[in-house]
Protein backbone atom coordinates (compact mmCIF):
# COMPACT_ATOMS: atom_id res chain seq x y z
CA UNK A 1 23.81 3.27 3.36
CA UNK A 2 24.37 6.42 1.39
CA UNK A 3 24.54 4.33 -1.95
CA UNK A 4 21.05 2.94 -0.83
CA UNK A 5 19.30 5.83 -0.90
CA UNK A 6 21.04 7.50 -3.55
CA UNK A 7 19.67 4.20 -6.06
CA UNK A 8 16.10 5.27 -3.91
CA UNK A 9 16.05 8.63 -5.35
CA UNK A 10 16.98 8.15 -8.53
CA UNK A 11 14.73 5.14 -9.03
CA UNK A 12 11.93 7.41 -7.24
CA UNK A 13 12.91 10.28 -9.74
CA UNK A 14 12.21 8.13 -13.04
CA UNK A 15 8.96 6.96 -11.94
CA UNK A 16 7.49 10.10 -10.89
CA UNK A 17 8.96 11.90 -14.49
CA UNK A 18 7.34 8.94 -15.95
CA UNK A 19 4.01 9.85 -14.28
CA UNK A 20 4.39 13.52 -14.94
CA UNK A 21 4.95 12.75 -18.59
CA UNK A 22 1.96 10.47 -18.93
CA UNK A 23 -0.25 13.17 -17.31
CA UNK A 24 1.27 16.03 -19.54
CA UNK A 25 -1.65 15.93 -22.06
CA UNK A 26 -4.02 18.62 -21.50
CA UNK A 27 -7.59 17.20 -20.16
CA UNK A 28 -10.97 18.50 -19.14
CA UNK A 29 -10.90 18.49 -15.17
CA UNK A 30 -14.49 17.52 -14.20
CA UNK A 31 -15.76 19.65 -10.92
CA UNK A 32 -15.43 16.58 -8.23
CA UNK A 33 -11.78 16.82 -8.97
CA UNK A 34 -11.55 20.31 -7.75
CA UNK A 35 -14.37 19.11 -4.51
CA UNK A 36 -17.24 20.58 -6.46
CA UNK A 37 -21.05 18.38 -6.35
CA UNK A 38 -20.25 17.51 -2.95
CA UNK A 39 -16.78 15.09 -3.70
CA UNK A 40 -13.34 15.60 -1.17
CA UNK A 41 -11.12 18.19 -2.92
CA UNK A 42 -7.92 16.88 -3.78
CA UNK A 43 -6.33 18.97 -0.82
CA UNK A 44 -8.43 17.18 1.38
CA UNK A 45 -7.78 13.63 0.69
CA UNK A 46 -5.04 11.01 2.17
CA UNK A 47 -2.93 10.08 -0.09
CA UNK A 48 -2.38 6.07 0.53
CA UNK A 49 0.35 3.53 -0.28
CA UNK A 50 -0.56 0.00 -0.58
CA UNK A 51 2.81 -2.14 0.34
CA UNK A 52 1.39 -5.76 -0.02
CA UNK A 53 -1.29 -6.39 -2.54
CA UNK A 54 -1.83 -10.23 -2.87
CA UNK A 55 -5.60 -11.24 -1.74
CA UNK A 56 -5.58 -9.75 1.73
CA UNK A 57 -3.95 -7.02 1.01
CA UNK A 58 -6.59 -5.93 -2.27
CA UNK A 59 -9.18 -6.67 -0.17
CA UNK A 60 -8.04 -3.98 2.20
CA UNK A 61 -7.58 -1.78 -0.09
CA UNK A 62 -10.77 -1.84 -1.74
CA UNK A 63 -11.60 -0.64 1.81
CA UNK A 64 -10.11 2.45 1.06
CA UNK A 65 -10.79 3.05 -2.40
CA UNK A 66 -14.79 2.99 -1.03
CA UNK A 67 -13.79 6.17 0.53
CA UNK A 68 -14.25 9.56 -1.30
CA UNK A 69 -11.78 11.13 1.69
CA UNK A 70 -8.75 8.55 0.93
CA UNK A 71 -7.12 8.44 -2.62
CA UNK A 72 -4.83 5.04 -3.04
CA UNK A 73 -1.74 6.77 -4.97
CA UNK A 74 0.77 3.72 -5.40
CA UNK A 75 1.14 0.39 -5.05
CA UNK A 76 3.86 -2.13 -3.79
CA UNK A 77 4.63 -5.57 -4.36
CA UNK A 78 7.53 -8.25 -4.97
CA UNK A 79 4.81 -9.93 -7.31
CA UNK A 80 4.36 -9.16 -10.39
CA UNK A 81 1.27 -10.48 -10.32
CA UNK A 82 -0.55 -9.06 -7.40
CA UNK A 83 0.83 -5.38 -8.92
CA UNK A 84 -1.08 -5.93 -12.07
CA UNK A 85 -4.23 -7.28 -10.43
CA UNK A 86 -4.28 -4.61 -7.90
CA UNK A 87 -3.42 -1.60 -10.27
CA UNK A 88 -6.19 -2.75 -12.95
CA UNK A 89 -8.64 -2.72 -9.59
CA UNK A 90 -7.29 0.91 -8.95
CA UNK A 91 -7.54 1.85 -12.63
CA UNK A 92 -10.82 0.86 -12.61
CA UNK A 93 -12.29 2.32 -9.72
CA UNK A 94 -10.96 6.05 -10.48
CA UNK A 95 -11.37 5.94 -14.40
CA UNK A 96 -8.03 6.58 -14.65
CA UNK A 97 -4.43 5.35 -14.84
CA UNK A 98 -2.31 8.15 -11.93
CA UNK A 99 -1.40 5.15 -9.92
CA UNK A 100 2.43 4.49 -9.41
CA UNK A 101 3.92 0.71 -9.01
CA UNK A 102 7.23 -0.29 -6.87
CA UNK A 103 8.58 -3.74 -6.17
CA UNK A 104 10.69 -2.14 -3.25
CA UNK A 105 8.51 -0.94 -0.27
CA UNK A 106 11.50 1.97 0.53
CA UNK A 107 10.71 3.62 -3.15
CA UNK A 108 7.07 3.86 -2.18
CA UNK A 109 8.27 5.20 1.27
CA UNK A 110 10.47 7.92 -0.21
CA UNK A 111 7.60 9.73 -1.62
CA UNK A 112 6.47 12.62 0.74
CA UNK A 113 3.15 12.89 -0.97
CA UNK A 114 2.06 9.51 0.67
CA UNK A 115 0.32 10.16 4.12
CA UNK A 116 -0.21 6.82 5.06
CA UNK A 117 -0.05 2.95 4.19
CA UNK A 118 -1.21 0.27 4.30
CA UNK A 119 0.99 -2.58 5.22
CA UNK A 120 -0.33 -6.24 4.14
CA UNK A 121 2.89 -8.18 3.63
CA UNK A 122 3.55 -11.70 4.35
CA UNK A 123 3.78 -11.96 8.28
CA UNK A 124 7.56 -11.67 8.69
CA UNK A 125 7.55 -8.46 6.88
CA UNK A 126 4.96 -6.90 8.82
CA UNK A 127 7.13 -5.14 11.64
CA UNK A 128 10.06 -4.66 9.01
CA UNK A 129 8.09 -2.71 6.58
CA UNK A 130 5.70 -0.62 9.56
CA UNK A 131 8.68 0.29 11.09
CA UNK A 132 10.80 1.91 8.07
CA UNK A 133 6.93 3.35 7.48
CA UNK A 134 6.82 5.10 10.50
CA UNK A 135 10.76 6.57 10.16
CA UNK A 136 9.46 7.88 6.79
CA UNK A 137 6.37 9.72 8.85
CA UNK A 138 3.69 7.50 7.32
CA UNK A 139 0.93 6.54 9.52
CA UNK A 140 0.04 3.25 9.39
CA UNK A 141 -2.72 0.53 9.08
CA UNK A 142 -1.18 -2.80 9.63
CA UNK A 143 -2.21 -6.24 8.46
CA UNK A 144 -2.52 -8.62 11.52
CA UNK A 145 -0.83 -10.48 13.30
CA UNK A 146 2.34 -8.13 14.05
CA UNK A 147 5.64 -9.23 14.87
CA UNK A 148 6.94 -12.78 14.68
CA UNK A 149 8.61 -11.92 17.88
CA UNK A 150 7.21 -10.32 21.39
CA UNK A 151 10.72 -7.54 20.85
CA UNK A 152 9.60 -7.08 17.38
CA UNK A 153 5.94 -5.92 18.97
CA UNK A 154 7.37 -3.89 21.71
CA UNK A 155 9.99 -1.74 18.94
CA UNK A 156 7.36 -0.91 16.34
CA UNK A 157 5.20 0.51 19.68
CA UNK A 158 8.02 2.45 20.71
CA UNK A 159 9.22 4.06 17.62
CA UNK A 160 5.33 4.29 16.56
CA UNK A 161 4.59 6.32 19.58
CA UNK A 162 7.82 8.22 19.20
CA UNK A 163 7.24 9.58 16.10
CA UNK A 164 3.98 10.56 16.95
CA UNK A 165 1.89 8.12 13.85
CA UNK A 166 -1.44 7.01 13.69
CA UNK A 167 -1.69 3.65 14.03
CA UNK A 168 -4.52 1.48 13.30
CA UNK A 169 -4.07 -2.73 13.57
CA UNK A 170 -5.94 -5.05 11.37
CA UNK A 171 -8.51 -6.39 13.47
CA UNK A 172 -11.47 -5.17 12.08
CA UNK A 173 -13.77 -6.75 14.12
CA UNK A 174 -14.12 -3.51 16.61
CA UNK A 175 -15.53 -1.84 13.51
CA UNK A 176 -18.94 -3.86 13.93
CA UNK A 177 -21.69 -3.74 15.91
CA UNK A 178 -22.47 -6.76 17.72
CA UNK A 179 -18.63 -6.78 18.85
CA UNK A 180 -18.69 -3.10 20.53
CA UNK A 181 -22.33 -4.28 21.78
CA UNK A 182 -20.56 -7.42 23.65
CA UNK A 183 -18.09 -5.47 24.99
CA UNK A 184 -20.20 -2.82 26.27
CA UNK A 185 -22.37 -5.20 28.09
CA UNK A 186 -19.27 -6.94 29.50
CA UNK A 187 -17.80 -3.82 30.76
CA UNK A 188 -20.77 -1.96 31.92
CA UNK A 189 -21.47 -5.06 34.40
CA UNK A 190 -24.66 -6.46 32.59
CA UNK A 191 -23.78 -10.52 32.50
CA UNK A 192 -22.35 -9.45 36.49
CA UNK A 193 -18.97 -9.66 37.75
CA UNK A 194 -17.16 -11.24 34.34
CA UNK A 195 -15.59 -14.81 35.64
CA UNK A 196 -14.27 -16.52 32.66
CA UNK A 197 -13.42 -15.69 28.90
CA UNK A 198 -13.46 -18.57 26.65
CA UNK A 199 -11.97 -17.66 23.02
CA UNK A 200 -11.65 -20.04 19.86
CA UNK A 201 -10.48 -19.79 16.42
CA UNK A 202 -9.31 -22.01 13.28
CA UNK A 203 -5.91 -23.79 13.87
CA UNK A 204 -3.10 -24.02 11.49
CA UNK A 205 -3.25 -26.52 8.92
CA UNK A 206 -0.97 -29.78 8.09
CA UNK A 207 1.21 -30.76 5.12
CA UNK A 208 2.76 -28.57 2.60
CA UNK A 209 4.83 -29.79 -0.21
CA UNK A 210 8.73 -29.95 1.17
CA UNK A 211 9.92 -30.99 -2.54
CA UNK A 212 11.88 -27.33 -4.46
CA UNK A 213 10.91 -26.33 -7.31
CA UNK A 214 11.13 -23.88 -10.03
CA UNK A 215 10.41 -19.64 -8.66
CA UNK A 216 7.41 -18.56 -10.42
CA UNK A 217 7.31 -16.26 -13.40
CA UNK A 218 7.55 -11.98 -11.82
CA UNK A 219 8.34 -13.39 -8.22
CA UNK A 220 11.16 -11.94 -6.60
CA UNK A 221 11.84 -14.53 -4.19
CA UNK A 222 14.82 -13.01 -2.63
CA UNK A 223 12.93 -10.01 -1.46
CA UNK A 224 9.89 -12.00 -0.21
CA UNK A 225 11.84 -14.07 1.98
CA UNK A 226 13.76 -10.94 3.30
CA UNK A 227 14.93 -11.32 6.91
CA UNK A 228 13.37 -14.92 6.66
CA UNK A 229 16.05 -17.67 6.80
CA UNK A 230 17.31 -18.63 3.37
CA UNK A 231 15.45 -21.88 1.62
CA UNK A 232 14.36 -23.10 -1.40
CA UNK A 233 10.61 -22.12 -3.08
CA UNK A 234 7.74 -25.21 -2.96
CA UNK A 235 4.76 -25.36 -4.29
CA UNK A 236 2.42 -23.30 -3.04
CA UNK A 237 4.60 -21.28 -0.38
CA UNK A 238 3.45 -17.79 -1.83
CA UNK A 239 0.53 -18.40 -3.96
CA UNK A 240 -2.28 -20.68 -3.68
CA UNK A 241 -2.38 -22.21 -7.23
CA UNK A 242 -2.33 -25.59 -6.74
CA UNK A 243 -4.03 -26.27 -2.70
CA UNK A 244 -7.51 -27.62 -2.80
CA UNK A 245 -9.20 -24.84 -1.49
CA UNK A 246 -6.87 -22.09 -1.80
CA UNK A 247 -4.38 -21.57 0.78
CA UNK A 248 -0.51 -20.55 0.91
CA UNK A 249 1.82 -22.84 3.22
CA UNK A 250 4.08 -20.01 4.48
CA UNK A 251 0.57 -19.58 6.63
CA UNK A 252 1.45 -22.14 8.62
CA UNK A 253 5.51 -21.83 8.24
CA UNK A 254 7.52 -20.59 11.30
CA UNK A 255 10.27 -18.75 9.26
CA UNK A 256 7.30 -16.72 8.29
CA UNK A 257 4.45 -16.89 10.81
CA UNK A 258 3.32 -18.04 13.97
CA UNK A 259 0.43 -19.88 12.19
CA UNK A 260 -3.45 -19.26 13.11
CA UNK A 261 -2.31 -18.92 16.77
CA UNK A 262 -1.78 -15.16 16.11
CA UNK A 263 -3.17 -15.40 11.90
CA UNK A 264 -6.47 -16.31 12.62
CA UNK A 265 -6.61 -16.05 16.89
CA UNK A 266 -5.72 -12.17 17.60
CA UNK A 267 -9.07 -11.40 15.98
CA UNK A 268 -11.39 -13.74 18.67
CA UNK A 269 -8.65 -12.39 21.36
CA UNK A 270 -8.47 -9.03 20.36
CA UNK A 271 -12.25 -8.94 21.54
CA UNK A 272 -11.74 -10.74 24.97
CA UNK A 273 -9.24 -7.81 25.52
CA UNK A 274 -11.47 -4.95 24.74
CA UNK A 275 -14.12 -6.79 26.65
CA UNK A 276 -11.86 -7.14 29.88
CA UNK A 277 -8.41 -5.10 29.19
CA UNK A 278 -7.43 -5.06 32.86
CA UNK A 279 -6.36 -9.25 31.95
CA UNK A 280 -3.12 -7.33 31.07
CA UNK A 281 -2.76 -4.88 34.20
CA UNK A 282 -0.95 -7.62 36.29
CA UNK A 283 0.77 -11.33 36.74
CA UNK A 284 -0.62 -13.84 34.01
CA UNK A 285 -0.32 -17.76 35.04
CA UNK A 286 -0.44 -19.36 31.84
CA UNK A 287 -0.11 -22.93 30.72
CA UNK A 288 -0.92 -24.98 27.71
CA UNK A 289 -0.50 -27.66 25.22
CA UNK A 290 -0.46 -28.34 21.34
CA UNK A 291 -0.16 -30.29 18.76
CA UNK A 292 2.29 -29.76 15.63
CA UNK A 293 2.86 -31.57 12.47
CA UNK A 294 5.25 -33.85 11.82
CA UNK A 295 5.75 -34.30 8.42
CA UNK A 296 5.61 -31.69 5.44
CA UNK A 297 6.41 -28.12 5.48
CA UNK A 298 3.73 -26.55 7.67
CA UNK A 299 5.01 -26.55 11.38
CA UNK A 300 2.88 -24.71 13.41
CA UNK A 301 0.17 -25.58 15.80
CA UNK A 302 -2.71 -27.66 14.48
CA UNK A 303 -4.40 -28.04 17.64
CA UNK A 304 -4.05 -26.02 20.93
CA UNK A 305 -5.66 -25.80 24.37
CA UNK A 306 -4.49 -22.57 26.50
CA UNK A 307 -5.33 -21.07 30.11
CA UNK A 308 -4.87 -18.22 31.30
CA UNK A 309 -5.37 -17.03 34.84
CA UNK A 310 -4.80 -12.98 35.52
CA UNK A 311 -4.92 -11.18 38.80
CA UNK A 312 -8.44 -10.40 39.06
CA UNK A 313 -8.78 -13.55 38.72
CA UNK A 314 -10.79 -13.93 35.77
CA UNK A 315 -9.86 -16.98 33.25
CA UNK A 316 -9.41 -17.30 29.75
CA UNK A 317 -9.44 -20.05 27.78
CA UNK A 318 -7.69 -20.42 23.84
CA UNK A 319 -8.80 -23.11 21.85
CA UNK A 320 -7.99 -23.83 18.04
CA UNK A 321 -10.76 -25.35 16.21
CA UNK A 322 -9.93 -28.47 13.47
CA UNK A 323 -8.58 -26.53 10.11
CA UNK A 324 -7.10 -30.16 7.83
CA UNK A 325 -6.34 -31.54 11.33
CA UNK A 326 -8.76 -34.69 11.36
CA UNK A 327 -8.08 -35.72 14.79
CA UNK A 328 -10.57 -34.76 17.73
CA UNK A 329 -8.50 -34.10 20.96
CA UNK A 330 -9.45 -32.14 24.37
CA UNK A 331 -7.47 -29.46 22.48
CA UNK A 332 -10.03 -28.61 19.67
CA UNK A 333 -13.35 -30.45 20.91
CA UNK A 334 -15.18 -27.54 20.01
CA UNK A 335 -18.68 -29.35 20.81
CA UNK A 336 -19.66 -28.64 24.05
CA UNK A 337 -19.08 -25.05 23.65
CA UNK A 338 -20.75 -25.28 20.33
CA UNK A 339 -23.95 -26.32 22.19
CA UNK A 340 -23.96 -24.25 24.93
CA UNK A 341 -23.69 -20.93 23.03
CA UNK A 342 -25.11 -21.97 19.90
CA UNK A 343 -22.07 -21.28 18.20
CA UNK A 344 -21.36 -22.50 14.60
CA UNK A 345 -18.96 -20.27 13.17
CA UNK A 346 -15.67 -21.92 13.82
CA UNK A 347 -14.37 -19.04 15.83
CA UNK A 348 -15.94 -16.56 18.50
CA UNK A 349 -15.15 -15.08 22.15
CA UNK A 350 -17.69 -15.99 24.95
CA UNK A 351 -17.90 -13.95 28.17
CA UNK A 352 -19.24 -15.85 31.44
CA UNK A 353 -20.25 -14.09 34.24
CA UNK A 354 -22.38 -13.95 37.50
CA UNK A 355 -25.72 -13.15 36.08
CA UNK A 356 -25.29 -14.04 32.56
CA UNK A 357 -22.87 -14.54 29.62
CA UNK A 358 -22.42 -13.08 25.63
CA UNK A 359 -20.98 -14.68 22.55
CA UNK A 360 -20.09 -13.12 19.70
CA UNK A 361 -18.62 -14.16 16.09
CA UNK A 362 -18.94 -12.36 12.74
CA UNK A 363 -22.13 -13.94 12.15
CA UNK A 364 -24.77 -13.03 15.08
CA UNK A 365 -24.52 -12.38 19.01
CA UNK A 366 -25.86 -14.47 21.91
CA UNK A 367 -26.71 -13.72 25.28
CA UNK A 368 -28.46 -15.59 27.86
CA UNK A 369 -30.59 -14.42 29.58
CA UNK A 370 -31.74 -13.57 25.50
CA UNK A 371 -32.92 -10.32 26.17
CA UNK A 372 -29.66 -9.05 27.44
CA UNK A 373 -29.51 -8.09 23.88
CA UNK A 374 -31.90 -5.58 23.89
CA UNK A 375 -30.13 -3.78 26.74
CA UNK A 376 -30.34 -0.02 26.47
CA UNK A 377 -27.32 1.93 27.62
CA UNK A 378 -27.64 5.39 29.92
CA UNK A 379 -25.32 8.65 29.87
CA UNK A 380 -23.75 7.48 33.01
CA UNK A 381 -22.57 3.92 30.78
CA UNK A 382 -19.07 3.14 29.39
CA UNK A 383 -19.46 3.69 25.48
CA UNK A 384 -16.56 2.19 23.00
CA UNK A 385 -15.57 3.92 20.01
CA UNK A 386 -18.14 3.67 17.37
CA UNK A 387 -16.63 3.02 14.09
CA UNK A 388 -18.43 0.88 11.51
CA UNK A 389 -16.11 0.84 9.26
CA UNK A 390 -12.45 -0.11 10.14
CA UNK A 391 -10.20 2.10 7.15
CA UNK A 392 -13.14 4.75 7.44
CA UNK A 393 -11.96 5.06 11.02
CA UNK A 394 -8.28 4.82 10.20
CA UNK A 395 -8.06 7.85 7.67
CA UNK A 396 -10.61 10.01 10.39
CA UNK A 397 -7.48 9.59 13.16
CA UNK A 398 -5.24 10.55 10.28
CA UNK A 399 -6.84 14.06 9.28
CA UNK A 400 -7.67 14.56 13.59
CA UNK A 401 -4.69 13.23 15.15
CA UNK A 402 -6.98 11.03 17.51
CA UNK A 403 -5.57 7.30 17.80
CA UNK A 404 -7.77 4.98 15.86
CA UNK A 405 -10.15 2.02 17.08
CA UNK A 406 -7.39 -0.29 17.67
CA UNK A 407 -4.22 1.67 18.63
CA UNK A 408 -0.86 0.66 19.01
CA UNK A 409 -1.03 0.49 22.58
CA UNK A 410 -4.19 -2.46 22.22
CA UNK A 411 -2.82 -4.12 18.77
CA UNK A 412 0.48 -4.82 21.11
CA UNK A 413 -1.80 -6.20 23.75
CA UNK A 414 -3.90 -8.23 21.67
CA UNK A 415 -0.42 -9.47 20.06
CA UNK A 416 0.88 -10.67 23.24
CA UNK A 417 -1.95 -12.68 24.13
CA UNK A 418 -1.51 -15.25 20.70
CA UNK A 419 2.82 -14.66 21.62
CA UNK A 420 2.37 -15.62 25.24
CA UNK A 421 0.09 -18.89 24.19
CA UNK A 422 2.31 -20.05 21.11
CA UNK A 423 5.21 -19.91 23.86
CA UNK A 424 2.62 -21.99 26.57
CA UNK A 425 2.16 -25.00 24.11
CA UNK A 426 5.89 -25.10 22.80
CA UNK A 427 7.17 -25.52 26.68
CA UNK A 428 4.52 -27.24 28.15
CA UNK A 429 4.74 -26.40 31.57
CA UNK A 430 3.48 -23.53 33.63
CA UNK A 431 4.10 -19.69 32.80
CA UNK A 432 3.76 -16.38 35.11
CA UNK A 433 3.95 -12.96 32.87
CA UNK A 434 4.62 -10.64 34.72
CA UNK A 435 2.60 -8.29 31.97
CA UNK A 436 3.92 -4.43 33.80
CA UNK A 437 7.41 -5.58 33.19
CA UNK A 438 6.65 -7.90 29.93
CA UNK A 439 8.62 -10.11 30.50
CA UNK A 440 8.16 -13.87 31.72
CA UNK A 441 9.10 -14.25 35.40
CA UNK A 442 12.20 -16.36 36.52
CA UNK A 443 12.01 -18.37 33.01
CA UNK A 444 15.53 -18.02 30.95
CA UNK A 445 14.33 -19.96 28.46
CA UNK A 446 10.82 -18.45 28.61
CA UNK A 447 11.86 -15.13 28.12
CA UNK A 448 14.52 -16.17 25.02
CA UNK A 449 11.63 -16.83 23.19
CA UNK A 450 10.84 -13.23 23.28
CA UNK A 451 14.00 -11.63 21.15
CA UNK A 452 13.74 -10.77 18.01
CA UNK A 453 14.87 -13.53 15.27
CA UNK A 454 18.59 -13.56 13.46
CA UNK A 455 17.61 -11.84 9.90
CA UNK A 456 19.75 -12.39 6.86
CA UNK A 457 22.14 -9.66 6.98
CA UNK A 458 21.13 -7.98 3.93
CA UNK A 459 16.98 -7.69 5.58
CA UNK A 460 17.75 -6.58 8.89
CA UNK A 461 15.90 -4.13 10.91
């Protein structure tokens, strides 16, 4: 352990001599550096580490570059590749070249300029990475989904909360309007006592190439697999070079992910919980089915049909929507929902009630009666946090200490929600969570599901 951190600091030294050295040469400082014409002073800012920067994760970044109150300081990847295409998009953006580069996450870690990071790994590292993050005091904005494993979600919420971090989860969705507005008019009664919750999203996809082949060029495919079980590299597993349409196959891989379950499902879900959070207060009957692959590397579901039944008894209903998957089943007949809320974007969360119902996706809101829409909210209404932009929000609960839009507290509940129905279709049979003591009720096998994984010795936790 002591040799381990010894090799930290000395490889941490180096690169920030390196740095001082290449910012030795005197310069003109122009006024916004110092806060003048109206720009953040220096003192001001939060100082950000990226740790992940493949497409997601320099997508989320530019999120933060946008922001004259955040300064992205170093970057972290086990891709030589990503690191050069996300440093030239820093470089760019700031006119200049004071942006650091690690291939190990703990080097970034061990600086204690860095307020916060960003963590958008591959899936498996997610909890593995947030977790050393917050013992290093970072405050953290985490990539969704979050653990592979229901104990990997409840440790990251314990030590998160015991060290006192900000925490903000990945699903950006509660940054944007017409998601708080179907919320609000959920929870301030206006579609009448809420009955059912129906929720769909795109499924995993089939196939993957199961043949080994050669690790490509700057990929250090040791690290990347980290606490993952030990296998071979196939095409396409990290990058998505040769896929028609671009997509990686450890996506859909259970050493590394639960698939679109949790990938692509917590975001549709995470919004059926902030409509209706007391789902989670009590017992949860749960059952489900699914369909998985049975041929190439992909494994997870491709196909899933889910209901749950909570102790207000309100329903919810989890569908995955045909992603590769050619075959129309019960599980992912999309159509008659399609029709009924004149839905077409391949995900969404609908809220039935009483006197009405709302559906919302990324692309427009629905109501019926329509002019639920316009509904106009008094002082005496429920408000949710108003953030319209989801990093924005993140580095405001970092300089105020005031949890962020999606807290740890939610992103575990939201989390649960994609565990608990990836553990429904897998057993096939009826569930009951018993969601105070989380934990499944009189199910052995049920509630093995929910330890954390065997890591390769070297990547444990």
């Amino acid at each position: 352990m002591n040799t381990t951190s010894n090799i930290t600091r000395r490889r941490f030294l180096r690169s920030t001599l390196a740095t001082v050295a290449t910012c030795a040469v005197p310069e003109i400082i122009p006024p916004s550096a110092l806060g003048a014409d109206g720009a953040v002073a220096p003192s001001n800012r939060v100082a950000v580490g990226c740790i992940g920067v493949g497409p997601q994760g320099r997508g989320d970044m530019g999120n933060f570059l946008a922001l004259p109150e955040a300064r992205v300081v170093a970057l972290c990847d086990v891709a030589q590749r990503n690191l050069e295409q996300a440093l030239n998009q820093v470089n760019q953006h700031y006119h200049d070249q004071g942006c650091a580069t690690y291939n190990d996450y703990r080097e970034l870690l061990a600086r204690n300029d860095i307020d916060a990071v960003l963590v958008a790994t591959p899936d498996h590292w997610h909890v593995p990475v947030a977790l050393a993050a917050a013992r290093a005091g970072k405050d953290i904005y985490l990539e969704k989904p979050m653990g592979l494993t229901v104990a990997d979600d409840l440790l990251l919420r314990k030590t998160v909360q015991r060290r006192g971090r900000i925490f903000q989860f990945g699903t950006q969705q509660r940054s944007s309007g017409q998601f708080r507005l179907a919320c609000e008019l959920v929870r301030n009664g206006r579609i009448g006592q809420l009955q059912q919750v129906n929720v769909w999203a795109p499924a995993s996809r089939p196939g993957g190439s199961t043949t080994p082949t050669p690790v490509p060029a700057g990929l250090n495919y040791d690290f990347w697999l980290g606490p993952a079980p030990e296998s071979p590299y196939t095409a396409d597993k990290c990058f998505d070079d040769g896929l028609p349409g671009g997509w990686k196959t450890w996506w859909y891989i259970s050493d590394y992910a639960l698939g679109f379950v949790a990938g692509w499902g917590v975001h549709p879900l995470d919004i059926a919980y902030w409509g209706h959070p007391a789902m989670m207060k009590g017992s949860v009957e749960l059952e489900g089915k699914g369909i998985f692959p049975k041929e190439g590397a992909c494994n997870t579901a491709v196909a899933w049909d889910v209901h749950f039944s909570f102790a207000d008894g309100v329903r919810l209903r989890y569908k995955g929507a045909p992603n590769g998957y050619g075959e129309r089943t019960e599980m992912n007949d999309l159509r008659p929902w399609e029709q009924k809320y004149a839905a077409s974007a391949g995900h969404g969360t609908a809220f039935e009630g009483t006197e009405g119902w709302v559906m919302v996706d990324r692309s427009t809101i629905h109501t019926s009666p329509e002019k639920l829409v316009e509904e106009k909210f008094g002082s005496s209404d429920l408000r949710l946090v108003h953030s319209d932009h989801h990093a924005r929000n993140f580095i405001q609960a970092v300089k105020s200490r005031q949890p962020a839009i999606c807290p740890i507290q939610d992103a575990v509940q939201a989390d649960l929600l994609c565990h608990l129905s990836d553990i429904a279709i897998r057993l096939d049979r009826k569930l009951i969570w018993d969601a105070p003591k989380e934990r499944f009720v009189s199910d052995r096998e049920a509630n093995e599901r929910l330890r954390a994984r065997k890591a390769r010795r070297a990547w444990g936790v």
